[in-house]
Protein backbone atom coordinates (compact mmCIF):
# COMPACT_ATOMS: atom_id res chain seq x y z
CA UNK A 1 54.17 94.18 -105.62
CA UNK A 2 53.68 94.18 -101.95
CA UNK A 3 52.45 90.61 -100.08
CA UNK A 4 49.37 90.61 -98.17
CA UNK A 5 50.17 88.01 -95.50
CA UNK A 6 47.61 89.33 -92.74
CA UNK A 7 45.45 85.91 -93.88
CA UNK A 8 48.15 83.91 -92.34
CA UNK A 9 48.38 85.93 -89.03
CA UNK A 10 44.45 85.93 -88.33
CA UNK A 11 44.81 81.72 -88.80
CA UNK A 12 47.86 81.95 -86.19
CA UNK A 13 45.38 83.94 -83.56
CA UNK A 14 42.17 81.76 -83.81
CA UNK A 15 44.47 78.63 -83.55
CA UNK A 16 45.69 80.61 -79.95
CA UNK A 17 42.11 80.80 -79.19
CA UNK A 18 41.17 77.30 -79.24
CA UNK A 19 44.55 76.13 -77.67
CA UNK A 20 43.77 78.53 -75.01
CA UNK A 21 39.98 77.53 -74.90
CA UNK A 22 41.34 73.74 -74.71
CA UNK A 23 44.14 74.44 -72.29
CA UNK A 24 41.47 75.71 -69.80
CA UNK A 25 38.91 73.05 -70.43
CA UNK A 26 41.47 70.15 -69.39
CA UNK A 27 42.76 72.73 -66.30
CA UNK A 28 39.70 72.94 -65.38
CA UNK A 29 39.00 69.27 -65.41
CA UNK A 30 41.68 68.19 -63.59
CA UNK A 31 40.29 70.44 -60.77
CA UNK A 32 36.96 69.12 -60.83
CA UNK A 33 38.41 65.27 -60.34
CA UNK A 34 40.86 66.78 -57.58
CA UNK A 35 37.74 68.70 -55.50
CA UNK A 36 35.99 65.32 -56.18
CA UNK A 37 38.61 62.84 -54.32
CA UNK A 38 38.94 65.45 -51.76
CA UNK A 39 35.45 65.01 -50.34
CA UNK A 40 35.44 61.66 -50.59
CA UNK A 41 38.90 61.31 -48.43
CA UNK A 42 37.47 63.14 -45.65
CA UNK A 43 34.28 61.42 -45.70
CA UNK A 44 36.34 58.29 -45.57
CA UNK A 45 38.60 59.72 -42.88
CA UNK A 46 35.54 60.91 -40.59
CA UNK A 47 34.14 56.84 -40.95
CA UNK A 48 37.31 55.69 -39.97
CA UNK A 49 37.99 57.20 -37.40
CA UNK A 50 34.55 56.92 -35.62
CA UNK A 51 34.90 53.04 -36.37
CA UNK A 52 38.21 53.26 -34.81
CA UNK A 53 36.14 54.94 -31.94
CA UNK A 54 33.60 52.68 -31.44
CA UNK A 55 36.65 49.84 -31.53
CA UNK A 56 37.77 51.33 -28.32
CA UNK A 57 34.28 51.73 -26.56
CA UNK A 58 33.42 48.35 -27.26
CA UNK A 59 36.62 47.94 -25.84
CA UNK A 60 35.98 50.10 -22.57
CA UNK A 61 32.31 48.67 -22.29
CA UNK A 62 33.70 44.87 -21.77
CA UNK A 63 35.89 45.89 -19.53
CA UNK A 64 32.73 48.07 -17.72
CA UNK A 65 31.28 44.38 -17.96
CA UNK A 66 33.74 43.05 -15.97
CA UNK A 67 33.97 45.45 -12.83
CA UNK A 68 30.03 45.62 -12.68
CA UNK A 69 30.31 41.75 -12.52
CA UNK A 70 33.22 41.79 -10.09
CA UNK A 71 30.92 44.45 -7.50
CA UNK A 72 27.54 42.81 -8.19
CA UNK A 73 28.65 39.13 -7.82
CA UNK A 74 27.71 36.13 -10.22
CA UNK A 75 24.75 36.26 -12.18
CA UNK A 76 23.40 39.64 -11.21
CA UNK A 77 24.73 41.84 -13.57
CA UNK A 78 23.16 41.49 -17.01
CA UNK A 79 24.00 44.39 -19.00
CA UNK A 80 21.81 47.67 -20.10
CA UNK A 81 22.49 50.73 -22.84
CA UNK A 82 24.09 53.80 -22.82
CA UNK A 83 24.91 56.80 -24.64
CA UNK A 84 28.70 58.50 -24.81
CA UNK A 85 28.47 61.76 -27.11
CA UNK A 86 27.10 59.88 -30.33
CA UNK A 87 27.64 56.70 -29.52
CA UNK A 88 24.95 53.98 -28.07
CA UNK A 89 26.39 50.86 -26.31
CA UNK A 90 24.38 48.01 -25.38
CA UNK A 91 25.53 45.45 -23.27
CA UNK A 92 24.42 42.13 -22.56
CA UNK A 93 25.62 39.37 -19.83
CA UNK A 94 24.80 35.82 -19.52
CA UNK A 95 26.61 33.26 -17.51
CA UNK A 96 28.48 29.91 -17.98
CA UNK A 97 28.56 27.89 -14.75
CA UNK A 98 28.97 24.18 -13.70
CA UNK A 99 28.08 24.42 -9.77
CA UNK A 100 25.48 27.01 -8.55
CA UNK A 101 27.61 30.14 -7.18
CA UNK A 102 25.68 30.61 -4.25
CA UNK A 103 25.36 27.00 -3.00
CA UNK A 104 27.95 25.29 -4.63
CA UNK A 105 25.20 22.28 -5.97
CA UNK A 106 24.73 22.06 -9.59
CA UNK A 107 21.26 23.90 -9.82
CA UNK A 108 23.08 26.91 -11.60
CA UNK A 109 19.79 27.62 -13.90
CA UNK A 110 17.93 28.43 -10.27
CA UNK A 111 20.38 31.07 -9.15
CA UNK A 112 20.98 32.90 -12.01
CA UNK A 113 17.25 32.79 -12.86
CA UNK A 114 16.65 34.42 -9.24
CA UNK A 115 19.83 37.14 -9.07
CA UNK A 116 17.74 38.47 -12.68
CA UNK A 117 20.63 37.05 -14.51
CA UNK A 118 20.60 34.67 -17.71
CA UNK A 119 22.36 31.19 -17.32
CA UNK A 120 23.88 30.89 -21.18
CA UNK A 121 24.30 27.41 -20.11
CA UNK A 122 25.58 25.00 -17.95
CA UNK A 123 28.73 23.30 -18.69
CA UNK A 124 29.47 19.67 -17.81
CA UNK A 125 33.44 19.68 -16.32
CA UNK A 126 34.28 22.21 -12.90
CA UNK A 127 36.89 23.38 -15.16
CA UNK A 128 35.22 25.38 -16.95
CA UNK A 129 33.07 26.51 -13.99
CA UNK A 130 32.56 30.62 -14.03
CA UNK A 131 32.55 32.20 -17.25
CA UNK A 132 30.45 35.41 -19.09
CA UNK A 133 29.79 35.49 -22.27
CA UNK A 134 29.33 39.53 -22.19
CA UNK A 135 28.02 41.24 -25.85
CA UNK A 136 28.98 44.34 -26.73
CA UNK A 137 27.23 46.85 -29.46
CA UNK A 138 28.04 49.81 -30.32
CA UNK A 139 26.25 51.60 -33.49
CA UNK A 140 25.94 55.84 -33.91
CA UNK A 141 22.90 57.59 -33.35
CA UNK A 142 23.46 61.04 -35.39
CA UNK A 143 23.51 60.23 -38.64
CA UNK A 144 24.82 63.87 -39.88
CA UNK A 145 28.24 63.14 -38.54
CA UNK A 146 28.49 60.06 -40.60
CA UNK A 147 28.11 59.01 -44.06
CA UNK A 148 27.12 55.53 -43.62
CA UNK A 149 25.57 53.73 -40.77
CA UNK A 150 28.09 52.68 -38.39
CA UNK A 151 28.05 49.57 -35.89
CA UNK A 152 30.45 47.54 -33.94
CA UNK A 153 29.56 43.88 -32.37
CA UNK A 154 31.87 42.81 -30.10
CA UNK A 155 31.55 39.55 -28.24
CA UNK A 156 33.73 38.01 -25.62
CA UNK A 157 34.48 34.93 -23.19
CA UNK A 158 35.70 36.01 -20.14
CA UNK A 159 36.58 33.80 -17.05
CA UNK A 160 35.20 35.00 -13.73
């Protein structure tokens, strides 16, 4: 009598099948997470690193502050906006001062007022005579290169 075993072998091959079928579903899984955390790293990476940007030109735009201060004189620089690639910056100046710049009597409000400047306010010691308060924002305008809306305040006390 001669055994029939070819019951056993067909078993064997449809248990390949759905190892195989299995196999591929979890490969192909695995990919699916790894393409997903890909995206989102660069999408993180591109926010960075235009926050990291607009660090600098907030950075760059004080100092801008400051030598537009320094050629103007006291009180008549007071800031305005402007665009670097996809950046905006907006700048705004306004003045701390104890004795009027121009006349050395303590009408500050009067001078500043007149040179189109903004007295913050007027302090009550000469030793802390001269100061800007100088803000700095800067925020980007195409919102294609970014995924979220990015914006950097910066503000800053600086002696004159």
């Amino acid at each position: 009598m001669q055994r029939k075993n070819h019951i056993l072998k067909r078993s064997r091959n449809g248990m390949a099948l759905i190892m195989a079928i299995a196999v591929v579903v979890i490969i192909s899984t695995i990919m699916a997470l790894a393409l997903s955390l890909t995206s989102q790293t660069t999408k993180r990476t591109a926010d960075m690193y235009l926050y990291e940007q607009s660090v600098l030109l907030a950075k760059s735009a004080t100092e801008y502050a400051l030598l537009k201060i320094a050629q103007d004189g006291p009180c008549t620089y007071t800031g305005h906006t402007f665009q670097q690639d996809i950046f905006t910056i907006t700048l705004n100046v306004e003045y701390v001062y104890y004795d009027d710049p121009a006349t050395g009597t303590n009408e500050a409000t009067a001078t500043c007022t007149a040179g189109g400047g903004t007295l913050y306010t007027s302090v009550q010691t000469p030793a802390q005579d001269g100061s800007a308060l100088i803000d700095v924002t800067v925020s980007v305008t195409d919102t294609t290169v970014a995924t979220e809306p990015i914006r950097y305040f910066r503000r800053t006390i600086q002696k004159l």
